[in-house]
C-alpha atoms as a PDB file:
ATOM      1  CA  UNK A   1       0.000   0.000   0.000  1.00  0.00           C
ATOM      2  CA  UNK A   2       2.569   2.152   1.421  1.00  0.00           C
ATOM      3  CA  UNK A   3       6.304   1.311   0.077  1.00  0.00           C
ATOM      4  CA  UNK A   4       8.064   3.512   0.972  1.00  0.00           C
ATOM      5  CA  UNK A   5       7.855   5.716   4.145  1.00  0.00           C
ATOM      6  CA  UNK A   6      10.599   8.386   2.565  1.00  0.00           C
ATOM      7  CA  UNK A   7      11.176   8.294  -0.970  1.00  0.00           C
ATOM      8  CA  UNK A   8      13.404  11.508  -2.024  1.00  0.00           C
ATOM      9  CA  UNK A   9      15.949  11.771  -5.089  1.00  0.00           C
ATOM     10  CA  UNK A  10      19.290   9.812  -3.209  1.00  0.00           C
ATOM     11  CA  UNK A  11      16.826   8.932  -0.432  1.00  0.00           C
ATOM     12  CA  UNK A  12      14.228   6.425   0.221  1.00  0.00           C
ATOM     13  CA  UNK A  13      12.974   4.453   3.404  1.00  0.00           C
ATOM     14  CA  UNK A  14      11.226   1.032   2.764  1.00  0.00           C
ATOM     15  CA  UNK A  15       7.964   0.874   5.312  1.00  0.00           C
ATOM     16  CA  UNK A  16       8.768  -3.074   5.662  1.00  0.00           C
ATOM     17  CA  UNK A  17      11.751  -3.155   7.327  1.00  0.00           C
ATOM     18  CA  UNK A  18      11.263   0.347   8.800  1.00  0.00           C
ATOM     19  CA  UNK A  19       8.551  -0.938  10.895  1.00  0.00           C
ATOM     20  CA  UNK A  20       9.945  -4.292  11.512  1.00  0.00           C
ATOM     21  CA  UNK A  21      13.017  -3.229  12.923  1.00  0.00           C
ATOM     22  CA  UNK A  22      10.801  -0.210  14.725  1.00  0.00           C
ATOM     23  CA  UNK A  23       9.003  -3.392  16.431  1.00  0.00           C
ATOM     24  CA  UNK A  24      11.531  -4.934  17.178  1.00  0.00           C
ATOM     25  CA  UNK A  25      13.222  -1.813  18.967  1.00  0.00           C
ATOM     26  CA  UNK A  26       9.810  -1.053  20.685  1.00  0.00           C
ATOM     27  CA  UNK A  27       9.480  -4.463  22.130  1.00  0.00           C
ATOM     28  CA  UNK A  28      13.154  -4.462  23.312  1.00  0.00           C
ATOM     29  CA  UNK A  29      12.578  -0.629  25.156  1.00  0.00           C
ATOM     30  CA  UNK A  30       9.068  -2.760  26.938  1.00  0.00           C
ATOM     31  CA  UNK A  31      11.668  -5.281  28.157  1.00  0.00           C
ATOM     32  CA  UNK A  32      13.936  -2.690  29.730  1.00  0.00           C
ATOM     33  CA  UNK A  33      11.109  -1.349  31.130  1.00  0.00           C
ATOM     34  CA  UNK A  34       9.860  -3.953  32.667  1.00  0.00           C
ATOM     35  CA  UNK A  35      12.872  -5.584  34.104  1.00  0.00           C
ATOM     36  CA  UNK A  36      13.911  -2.583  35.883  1.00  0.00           C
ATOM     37  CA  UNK A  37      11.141  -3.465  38.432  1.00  0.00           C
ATOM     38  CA  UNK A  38      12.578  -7.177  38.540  1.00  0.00           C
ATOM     39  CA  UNK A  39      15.851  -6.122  38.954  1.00  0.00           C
ATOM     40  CA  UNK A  40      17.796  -6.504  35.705  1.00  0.00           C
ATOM     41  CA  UNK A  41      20.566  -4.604  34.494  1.00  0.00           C
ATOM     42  CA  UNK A  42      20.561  -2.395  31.255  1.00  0.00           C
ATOM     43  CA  UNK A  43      23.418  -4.893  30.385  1.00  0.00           C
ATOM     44  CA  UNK A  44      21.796  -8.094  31.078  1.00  0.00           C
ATOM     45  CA  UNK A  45      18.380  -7.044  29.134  1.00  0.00           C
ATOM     46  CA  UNK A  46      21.336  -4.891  26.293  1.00  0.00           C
ATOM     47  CA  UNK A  47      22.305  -8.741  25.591  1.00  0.00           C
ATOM     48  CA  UNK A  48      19.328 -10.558  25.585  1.00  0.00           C
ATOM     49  CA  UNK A  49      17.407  -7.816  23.627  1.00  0.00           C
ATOM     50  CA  UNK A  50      20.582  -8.169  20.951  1.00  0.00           C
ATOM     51  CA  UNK A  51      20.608 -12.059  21.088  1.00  0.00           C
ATOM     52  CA  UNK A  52      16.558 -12.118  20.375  1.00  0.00           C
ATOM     53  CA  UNK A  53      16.764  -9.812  18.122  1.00  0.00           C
ATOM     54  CA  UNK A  54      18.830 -11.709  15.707  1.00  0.00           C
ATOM     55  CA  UNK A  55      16.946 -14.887  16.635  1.00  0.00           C
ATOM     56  CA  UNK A  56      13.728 -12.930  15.516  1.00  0.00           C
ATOM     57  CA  UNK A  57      15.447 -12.356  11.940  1.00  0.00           C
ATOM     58  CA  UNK A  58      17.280 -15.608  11.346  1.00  0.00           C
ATOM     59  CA  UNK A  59      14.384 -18.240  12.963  1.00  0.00           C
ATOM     60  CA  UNK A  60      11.890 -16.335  11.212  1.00  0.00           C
ATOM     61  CA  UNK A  61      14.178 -16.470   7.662  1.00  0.00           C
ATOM     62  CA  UNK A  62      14.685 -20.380   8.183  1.00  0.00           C
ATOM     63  CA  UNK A  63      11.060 -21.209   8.863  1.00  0.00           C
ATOM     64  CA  UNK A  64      10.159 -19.286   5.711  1.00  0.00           C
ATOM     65  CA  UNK A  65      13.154 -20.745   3.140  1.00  0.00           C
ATOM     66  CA  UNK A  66      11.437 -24.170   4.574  1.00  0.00           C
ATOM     67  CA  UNK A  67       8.034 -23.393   3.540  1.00  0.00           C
ATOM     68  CA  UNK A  68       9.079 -21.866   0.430  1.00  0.00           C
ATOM     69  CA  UNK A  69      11.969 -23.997  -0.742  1.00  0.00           C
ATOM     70  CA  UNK A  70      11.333 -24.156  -4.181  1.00  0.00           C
ATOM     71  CA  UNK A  71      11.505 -20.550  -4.705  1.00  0.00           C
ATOM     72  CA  UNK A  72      15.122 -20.680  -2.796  1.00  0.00           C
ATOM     73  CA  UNK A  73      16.624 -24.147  -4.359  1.00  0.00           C
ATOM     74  CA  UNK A  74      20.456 -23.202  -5.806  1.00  0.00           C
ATOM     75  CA  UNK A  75      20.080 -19.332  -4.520  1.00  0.00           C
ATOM     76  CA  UNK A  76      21.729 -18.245  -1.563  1.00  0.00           C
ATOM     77  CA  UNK A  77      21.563 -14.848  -2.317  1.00  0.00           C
ATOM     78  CA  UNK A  78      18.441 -14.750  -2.606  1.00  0.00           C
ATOM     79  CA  UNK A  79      17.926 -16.659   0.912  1.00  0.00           C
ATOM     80  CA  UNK A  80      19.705 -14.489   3.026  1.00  0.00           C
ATOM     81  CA  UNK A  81      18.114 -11.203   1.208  1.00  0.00           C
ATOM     82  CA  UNK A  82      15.215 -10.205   4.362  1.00  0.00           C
ATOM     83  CA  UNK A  83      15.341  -6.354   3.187  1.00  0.00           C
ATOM     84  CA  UNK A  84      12.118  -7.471   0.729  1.00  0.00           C
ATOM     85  CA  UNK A  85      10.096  -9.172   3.704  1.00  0.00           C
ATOM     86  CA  UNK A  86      10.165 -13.191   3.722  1.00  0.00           C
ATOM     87  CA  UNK A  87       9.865 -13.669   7.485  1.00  0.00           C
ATOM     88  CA  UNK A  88       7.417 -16.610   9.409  1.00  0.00           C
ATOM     89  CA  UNK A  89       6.731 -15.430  13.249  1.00  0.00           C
ATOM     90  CA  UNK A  90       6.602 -19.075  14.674  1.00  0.00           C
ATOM     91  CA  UNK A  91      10.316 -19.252  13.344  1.00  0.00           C
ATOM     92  CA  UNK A  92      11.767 -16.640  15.184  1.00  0.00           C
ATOM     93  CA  UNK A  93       9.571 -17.215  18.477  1.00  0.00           C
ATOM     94  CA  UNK A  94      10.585 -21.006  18.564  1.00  0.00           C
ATOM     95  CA  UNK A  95      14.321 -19.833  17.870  1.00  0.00           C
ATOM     96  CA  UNK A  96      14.071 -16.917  20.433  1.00  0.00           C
ATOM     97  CA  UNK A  97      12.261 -19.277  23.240  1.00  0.00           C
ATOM     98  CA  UNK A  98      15.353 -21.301  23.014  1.00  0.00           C
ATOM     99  CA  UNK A  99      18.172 -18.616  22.760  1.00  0.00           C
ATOM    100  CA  UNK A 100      16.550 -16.773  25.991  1.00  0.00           C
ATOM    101  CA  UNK A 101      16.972 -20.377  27.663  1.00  0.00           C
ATOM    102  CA  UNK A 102      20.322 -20.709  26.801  1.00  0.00           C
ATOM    103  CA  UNK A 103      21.413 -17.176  27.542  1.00  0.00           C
ATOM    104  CA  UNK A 104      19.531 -17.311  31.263  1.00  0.00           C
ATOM    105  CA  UNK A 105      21.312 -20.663  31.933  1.00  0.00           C
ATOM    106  CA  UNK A 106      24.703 -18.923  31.101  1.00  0.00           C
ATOM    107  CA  UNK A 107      24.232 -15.383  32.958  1.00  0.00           C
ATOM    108  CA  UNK A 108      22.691 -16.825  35.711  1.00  0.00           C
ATOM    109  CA  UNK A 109      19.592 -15.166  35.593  1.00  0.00           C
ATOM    110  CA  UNK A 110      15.922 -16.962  36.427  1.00  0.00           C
ATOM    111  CA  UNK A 111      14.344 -18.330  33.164  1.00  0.00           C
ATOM    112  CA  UNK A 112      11.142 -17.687  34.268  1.00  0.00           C
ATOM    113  CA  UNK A 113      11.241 -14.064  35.279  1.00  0.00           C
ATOM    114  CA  UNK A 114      13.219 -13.168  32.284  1.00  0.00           C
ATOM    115  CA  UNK A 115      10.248 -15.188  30.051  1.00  0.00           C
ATOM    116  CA  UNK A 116       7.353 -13.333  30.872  1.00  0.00           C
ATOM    117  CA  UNK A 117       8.757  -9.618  30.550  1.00  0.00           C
ATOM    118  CA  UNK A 118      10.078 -11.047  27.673  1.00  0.00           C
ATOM    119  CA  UNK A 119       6.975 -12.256  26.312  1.00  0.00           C
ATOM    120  CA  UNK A 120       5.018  -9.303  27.349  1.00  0.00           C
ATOM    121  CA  UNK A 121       6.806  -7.095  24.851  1.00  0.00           C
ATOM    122  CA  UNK A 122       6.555  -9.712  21.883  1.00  0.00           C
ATOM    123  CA  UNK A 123       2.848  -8.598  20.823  1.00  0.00           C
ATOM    124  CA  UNK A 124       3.408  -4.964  20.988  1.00  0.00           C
ATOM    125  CA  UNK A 125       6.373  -5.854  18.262  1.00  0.00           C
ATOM    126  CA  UNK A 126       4.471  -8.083  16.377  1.00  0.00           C
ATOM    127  CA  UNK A 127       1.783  -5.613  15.837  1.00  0.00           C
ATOM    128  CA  UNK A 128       3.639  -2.600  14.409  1.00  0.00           C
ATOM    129  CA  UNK A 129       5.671  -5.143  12.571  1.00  0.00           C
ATOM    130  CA  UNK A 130       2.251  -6.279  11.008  1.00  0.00           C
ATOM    131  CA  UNK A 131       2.006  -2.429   9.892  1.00  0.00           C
ATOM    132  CA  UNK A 132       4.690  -3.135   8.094  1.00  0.00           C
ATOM    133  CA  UNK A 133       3.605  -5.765   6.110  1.00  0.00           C
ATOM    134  CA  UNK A 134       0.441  -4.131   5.170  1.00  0.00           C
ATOM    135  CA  UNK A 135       2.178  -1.142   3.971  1.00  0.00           C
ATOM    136  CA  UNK A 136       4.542  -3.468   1.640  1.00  0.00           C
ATOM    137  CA  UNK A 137       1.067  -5.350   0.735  1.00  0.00           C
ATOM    138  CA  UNK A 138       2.469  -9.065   2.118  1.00  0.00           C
ATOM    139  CA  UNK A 139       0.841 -10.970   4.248  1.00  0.00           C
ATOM    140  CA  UNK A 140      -2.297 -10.137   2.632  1.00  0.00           C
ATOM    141  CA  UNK A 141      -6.007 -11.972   2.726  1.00  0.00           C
ATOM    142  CA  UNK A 142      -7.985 -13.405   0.408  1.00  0.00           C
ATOM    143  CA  UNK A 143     -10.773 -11.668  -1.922  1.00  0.00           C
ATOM    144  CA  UNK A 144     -13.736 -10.647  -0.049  1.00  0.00           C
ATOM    145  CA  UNK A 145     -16.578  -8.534  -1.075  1.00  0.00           C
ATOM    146  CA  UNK A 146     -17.324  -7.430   3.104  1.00  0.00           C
ATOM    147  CA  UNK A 147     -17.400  -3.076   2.931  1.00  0.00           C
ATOM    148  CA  UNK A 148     -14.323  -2.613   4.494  1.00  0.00           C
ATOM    149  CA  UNK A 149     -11.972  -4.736   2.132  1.00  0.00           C
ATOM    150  CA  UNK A 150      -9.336  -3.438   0.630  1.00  0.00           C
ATOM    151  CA  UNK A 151      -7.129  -3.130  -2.922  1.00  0.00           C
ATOM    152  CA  UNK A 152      -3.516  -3.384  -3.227  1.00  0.00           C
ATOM    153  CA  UNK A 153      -1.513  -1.123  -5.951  1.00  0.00           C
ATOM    154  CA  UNK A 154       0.179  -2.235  -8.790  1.00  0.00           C
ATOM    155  CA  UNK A 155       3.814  -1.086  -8.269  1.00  0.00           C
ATOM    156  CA  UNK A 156       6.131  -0.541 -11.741  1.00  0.00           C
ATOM    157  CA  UNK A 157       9.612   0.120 -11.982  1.00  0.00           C
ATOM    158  CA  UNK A 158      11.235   2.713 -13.672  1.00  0.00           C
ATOM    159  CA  UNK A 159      11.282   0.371 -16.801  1.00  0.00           C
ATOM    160  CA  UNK A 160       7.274   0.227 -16.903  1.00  0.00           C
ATOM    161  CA  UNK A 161       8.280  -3.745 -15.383  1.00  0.00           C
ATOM    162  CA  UNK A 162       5.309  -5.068 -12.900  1.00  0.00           C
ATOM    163  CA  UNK A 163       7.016  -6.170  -9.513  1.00  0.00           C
ATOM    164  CA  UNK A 164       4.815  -5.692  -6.970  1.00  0.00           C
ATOM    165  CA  UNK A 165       2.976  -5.791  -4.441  1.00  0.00           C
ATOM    166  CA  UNK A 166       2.963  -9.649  -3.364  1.00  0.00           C
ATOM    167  CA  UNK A 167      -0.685  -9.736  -3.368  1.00  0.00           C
ATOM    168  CA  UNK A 168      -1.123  -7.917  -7.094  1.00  0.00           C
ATOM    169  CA  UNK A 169       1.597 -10.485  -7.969  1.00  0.00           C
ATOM    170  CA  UNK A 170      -0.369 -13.445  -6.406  1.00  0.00           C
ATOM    171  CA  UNK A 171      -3.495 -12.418  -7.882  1.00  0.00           C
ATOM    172  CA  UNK A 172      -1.869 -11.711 -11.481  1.00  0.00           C
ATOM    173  CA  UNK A 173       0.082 -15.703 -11.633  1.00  0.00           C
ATOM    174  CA  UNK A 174      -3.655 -16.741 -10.400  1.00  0.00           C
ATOM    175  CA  UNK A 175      -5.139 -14.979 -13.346  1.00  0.00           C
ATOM    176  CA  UNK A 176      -7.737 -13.415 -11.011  1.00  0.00           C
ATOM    177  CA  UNK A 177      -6.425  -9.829 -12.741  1.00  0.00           C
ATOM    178  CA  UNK A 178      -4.845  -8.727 -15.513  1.00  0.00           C
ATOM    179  CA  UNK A 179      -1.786  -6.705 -15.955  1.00  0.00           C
ATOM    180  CA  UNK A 180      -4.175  -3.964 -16.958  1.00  0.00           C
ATOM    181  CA  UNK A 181      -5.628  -3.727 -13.480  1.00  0.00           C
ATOM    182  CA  UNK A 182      -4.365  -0.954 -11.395  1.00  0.00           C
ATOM    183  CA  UNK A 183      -5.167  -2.343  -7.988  1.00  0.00           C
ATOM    184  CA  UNK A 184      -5.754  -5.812  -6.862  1.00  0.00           C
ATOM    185  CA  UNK A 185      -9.222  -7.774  -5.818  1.00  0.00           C
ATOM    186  CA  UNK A 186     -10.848  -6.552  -2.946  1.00  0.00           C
ATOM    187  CA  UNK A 187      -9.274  -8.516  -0.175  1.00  0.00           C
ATOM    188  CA  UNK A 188      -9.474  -9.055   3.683  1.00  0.00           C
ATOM    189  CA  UNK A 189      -6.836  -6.382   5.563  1.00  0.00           C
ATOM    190  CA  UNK A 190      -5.638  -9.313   7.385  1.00  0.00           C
ATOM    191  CA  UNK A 191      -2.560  -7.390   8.693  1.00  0.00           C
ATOM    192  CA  UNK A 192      -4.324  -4.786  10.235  1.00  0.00           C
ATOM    193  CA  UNK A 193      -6.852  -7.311  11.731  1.00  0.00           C
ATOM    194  CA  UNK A 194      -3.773  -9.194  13.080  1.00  0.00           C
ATOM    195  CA  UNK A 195      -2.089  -5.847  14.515  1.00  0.00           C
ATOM    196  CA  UNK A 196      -5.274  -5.019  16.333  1.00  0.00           C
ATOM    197  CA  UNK A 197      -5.458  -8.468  17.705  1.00  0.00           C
ATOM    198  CA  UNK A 198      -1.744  -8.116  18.736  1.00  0.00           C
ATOM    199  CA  UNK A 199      -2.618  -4.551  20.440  1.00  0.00           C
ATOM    200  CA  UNK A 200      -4.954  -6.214  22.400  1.00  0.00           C
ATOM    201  CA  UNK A 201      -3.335  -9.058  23.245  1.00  0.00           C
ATOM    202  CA  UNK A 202      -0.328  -7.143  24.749  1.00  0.00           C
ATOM    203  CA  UNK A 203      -2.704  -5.313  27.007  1.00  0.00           C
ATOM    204  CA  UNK A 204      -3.773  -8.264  28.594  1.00  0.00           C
ATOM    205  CA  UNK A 205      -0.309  -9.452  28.975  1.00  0.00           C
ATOM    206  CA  UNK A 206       0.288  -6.549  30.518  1.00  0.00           C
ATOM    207  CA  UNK A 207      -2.217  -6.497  32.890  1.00  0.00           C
ATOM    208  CA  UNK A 208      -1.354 -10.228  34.117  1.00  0.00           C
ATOM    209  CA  UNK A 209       2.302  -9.431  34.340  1.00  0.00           C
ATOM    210  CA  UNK A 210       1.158  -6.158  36.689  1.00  0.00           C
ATOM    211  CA  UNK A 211      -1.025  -7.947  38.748  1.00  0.00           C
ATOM    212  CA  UNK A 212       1.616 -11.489  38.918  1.00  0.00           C
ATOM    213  CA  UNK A 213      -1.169 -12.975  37.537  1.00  0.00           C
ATOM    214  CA  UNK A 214      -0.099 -16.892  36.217  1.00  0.00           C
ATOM    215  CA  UNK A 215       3.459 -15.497  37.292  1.00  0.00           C
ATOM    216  CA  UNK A 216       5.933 -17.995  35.659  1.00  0.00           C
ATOM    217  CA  UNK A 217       3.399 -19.054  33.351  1.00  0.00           C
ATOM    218  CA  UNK A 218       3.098 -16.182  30.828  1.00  0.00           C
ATOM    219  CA  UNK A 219       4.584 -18.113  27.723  1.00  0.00           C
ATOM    220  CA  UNK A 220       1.883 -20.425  27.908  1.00  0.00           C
ATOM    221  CA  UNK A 221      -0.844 -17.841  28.199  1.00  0.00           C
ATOM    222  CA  UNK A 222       0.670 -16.110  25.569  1.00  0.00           C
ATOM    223  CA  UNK A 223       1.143 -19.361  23.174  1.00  0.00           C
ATOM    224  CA  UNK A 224      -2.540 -20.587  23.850  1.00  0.00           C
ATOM    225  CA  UNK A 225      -3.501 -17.159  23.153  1.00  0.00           C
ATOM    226  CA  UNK A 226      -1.449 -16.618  19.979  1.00  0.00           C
ATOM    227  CA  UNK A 227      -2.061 -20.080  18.099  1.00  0.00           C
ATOM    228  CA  UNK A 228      -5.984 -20.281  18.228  1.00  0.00           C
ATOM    229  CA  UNK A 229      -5.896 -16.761  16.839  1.00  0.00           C
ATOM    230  CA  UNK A 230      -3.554 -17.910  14.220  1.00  0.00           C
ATOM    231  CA  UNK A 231      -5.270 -21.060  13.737  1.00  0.00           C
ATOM    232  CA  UNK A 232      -8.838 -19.242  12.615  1.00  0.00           C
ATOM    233  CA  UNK A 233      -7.010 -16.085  10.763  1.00  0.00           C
ATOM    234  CA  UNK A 234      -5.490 -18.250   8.417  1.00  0.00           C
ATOM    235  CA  UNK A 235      -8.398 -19.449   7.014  1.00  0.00           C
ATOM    236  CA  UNK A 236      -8.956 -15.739   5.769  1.00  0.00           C
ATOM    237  CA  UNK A 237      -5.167 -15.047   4.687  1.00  0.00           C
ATOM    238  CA  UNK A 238      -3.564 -16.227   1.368  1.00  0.00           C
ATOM    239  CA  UNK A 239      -1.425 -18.814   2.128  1.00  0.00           C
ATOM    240  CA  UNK A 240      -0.343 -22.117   0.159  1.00  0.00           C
ATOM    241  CA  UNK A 241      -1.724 -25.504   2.233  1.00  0.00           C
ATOM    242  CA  UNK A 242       0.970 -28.077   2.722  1.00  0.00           C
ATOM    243  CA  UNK A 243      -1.059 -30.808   4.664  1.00  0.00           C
ATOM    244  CA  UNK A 244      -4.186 -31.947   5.196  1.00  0.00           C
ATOM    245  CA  UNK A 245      -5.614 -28.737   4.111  1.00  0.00           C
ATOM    246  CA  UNK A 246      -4.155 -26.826   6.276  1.00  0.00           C
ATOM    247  CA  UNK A 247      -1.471 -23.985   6.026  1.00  0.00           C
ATOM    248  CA  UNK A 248       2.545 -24.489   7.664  1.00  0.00           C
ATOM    249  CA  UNK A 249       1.064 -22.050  10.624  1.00  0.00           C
ATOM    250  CA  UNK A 250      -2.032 -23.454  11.217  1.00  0.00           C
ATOM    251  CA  UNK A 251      -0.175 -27.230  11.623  1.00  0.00           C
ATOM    252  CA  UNK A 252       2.465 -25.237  13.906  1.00  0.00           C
ATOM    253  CA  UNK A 253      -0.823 -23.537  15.975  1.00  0.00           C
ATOM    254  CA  UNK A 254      -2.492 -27.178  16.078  1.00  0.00           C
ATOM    255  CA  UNK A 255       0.562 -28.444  17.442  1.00  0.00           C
ATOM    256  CA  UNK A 256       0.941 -25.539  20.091  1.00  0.00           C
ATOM    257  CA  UNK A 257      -2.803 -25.394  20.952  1.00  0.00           C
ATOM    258  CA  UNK A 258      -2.453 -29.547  22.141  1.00  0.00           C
ATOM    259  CA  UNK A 259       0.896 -28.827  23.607  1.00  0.00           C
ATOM    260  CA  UNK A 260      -1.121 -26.010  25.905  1.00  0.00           C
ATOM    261  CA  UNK A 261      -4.417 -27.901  26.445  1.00  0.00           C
ATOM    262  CA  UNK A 262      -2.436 -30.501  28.234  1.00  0.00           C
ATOM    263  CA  UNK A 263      -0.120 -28.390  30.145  1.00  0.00           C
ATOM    264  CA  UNK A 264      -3.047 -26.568  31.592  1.00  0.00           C
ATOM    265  CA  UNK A 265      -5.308 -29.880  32.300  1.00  0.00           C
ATOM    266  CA  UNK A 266      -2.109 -30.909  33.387  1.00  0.00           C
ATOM    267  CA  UNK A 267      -1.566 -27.603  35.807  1.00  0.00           C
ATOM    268  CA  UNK A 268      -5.071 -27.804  37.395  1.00  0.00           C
ATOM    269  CA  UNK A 269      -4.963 -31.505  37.571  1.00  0.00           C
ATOM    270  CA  UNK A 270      -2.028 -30.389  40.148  1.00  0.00           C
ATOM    271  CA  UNK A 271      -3.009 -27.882  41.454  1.00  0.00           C
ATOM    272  CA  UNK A 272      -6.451 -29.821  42.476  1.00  0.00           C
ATOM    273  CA  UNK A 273      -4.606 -32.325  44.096  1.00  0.00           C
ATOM    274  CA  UNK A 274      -2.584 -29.837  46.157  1.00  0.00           C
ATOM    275  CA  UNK A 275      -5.212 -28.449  47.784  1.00  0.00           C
ATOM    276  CA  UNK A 276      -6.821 -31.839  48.244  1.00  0.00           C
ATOM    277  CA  UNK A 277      -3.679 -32.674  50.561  1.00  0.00           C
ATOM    278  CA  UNK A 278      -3.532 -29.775  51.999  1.00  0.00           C
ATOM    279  CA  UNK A 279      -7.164 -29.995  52.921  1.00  0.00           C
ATOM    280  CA  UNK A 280      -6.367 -33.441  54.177  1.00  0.00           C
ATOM    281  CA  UNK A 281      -2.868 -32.298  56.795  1.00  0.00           C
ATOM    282  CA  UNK A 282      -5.051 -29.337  57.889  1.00  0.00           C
ATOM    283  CA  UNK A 283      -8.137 -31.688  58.754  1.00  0.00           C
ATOM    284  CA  UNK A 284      -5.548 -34.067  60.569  1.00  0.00           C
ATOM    285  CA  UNK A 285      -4.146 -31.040  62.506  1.00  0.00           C
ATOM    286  CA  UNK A 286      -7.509 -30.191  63.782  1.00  0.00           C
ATOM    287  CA  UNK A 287      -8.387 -33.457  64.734  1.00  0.00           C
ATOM    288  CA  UNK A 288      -5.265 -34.040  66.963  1.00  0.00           C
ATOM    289  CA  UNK A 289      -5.686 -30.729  69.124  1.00  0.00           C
ATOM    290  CA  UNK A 290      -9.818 -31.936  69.590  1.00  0.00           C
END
């Protein structure tokens, strides 16, 4: 929609990974925030913030070049080229979850603690990164004919050549448009539903992190959270299915939304028979003093 943010004579400022990086930055300024009241150092959250960051870029690159293989076969150029977009966000969670683990083991600092003021900042990122991605036009929905669709510019080069956006490109290979059409099919603005969402989402993270609400446990609020939303927006984004129907995200959300169900049946199942034996020693106490 929006290519470029700045686009002088010498000058120009791609809106892609403007606001990615910009959500990235934002998230990392949340975290420093936030573990100033736990007690962490602008060093210790300097590192991590620097260690997730690149863990954002290159788990989120991988994940994509895995999807999209073909397109990368006998290019590495081409693979390690992120300027144009070409990131998946399960890649560079999954990559980050494990880098924070490894970095907490090795500076000594509590996993869990560091995990939810972590994980606090991540949808606050992810939703001005999703900006991002609706201003390139990736990322993009399917048609719809609801009021509040939207079309996606054609965008020429100085040579008159068509090469972009990603959805005028989809829809033009699909031959739902020809190269006469200006703008693309109506489709769903599933970026800006997604940084909504996201907004939201953070909020309520927020909140429970604030009130040390499921203190220790924020990861899995926030993955239970995350992959049913994922799960149902899919079916409204353009995305090629790989299995069973279903999209690489959606089978990485089914996978995440067992994982959860069972750590939280699991958690009360626990927690319920805690309080049973407590119930029980505090009914023996009483009954020896009688």
């Amino acid at each position: 929609m929006y290519p470029y943010l700045i686009r002088l004579q010498n000058i120009s400022i791609a809106s892609y990974p403007f606001l990615f990086g910009l959500g990235i930055t934002v998230a990392g300024i949340v975290m420093l925030i936030l573990g100033k009241r736990d007690g962490y150092t602008i060093k210790q959250i300097g590192n991590l913030f620097i260690l997730l960051a690149f863990s954002v870029l290159i788990g989120g690159r991988i994940l994509f070049i895995i999807e999209f293989y073909p397109q990368f076969s006998g290019n590495w150029e081409k693979m390690i080229e992120i300027s144009n977009g070409g990131q998946i966000f399960y890649g560079g969670l999954i990559l980050s979850i494990l880098m924070l683990i490894v970095y907490c083991k090795r500076a000594k600092l509590k996993i869990t603690t560091t995990m939810d003021l972590t994980i606090v900042a991540v949808p606050l990122g992810l939703a001005i990164g999703r900006l991002g991605c609706f201003c390139k036009g990736c990322c993009y929905g399917k048609p719809s004919n609801i009021s509040w669709a939207l079309s996606f510019p054609k965008h020429i080069d100085t040579e008159g050549n068509i090469i972009g956006c990603p959805a005028y490109l989809h829809q033009l290979n699909d031959g739902l448009i020809s190269p006469l059409h200006s703008h693309t099919l109506p489709v769903h603005p599933v970026q800006l539903y997604s940084a909504a969402i996201s907004l939201v989402i953070f909020v309520f993270m927020l909140w429970l992190w604030k009130k040390e609400y499921a203190k220790g446990r924020l990861l899995f609020v926030y993955l239970a959270i995350y992959s049913v939303v994922r799960f149902l927006i899919e079916f409204i984004r353009e995305n090629d299915m790989v299995a069973w129907g279903l999209t690489m995200s959606q089978l990485i959300s089914l996978i995440i939304i067992v994982l959860m169900s069972s750590y939280f049946i699991f958690y009360c199942y626990c927690k319920k028979q805690k309080s049973r034996k407590m119930r029980i020693v505090f009914q023996k106490s009483r009954d020896s003093h009688r």
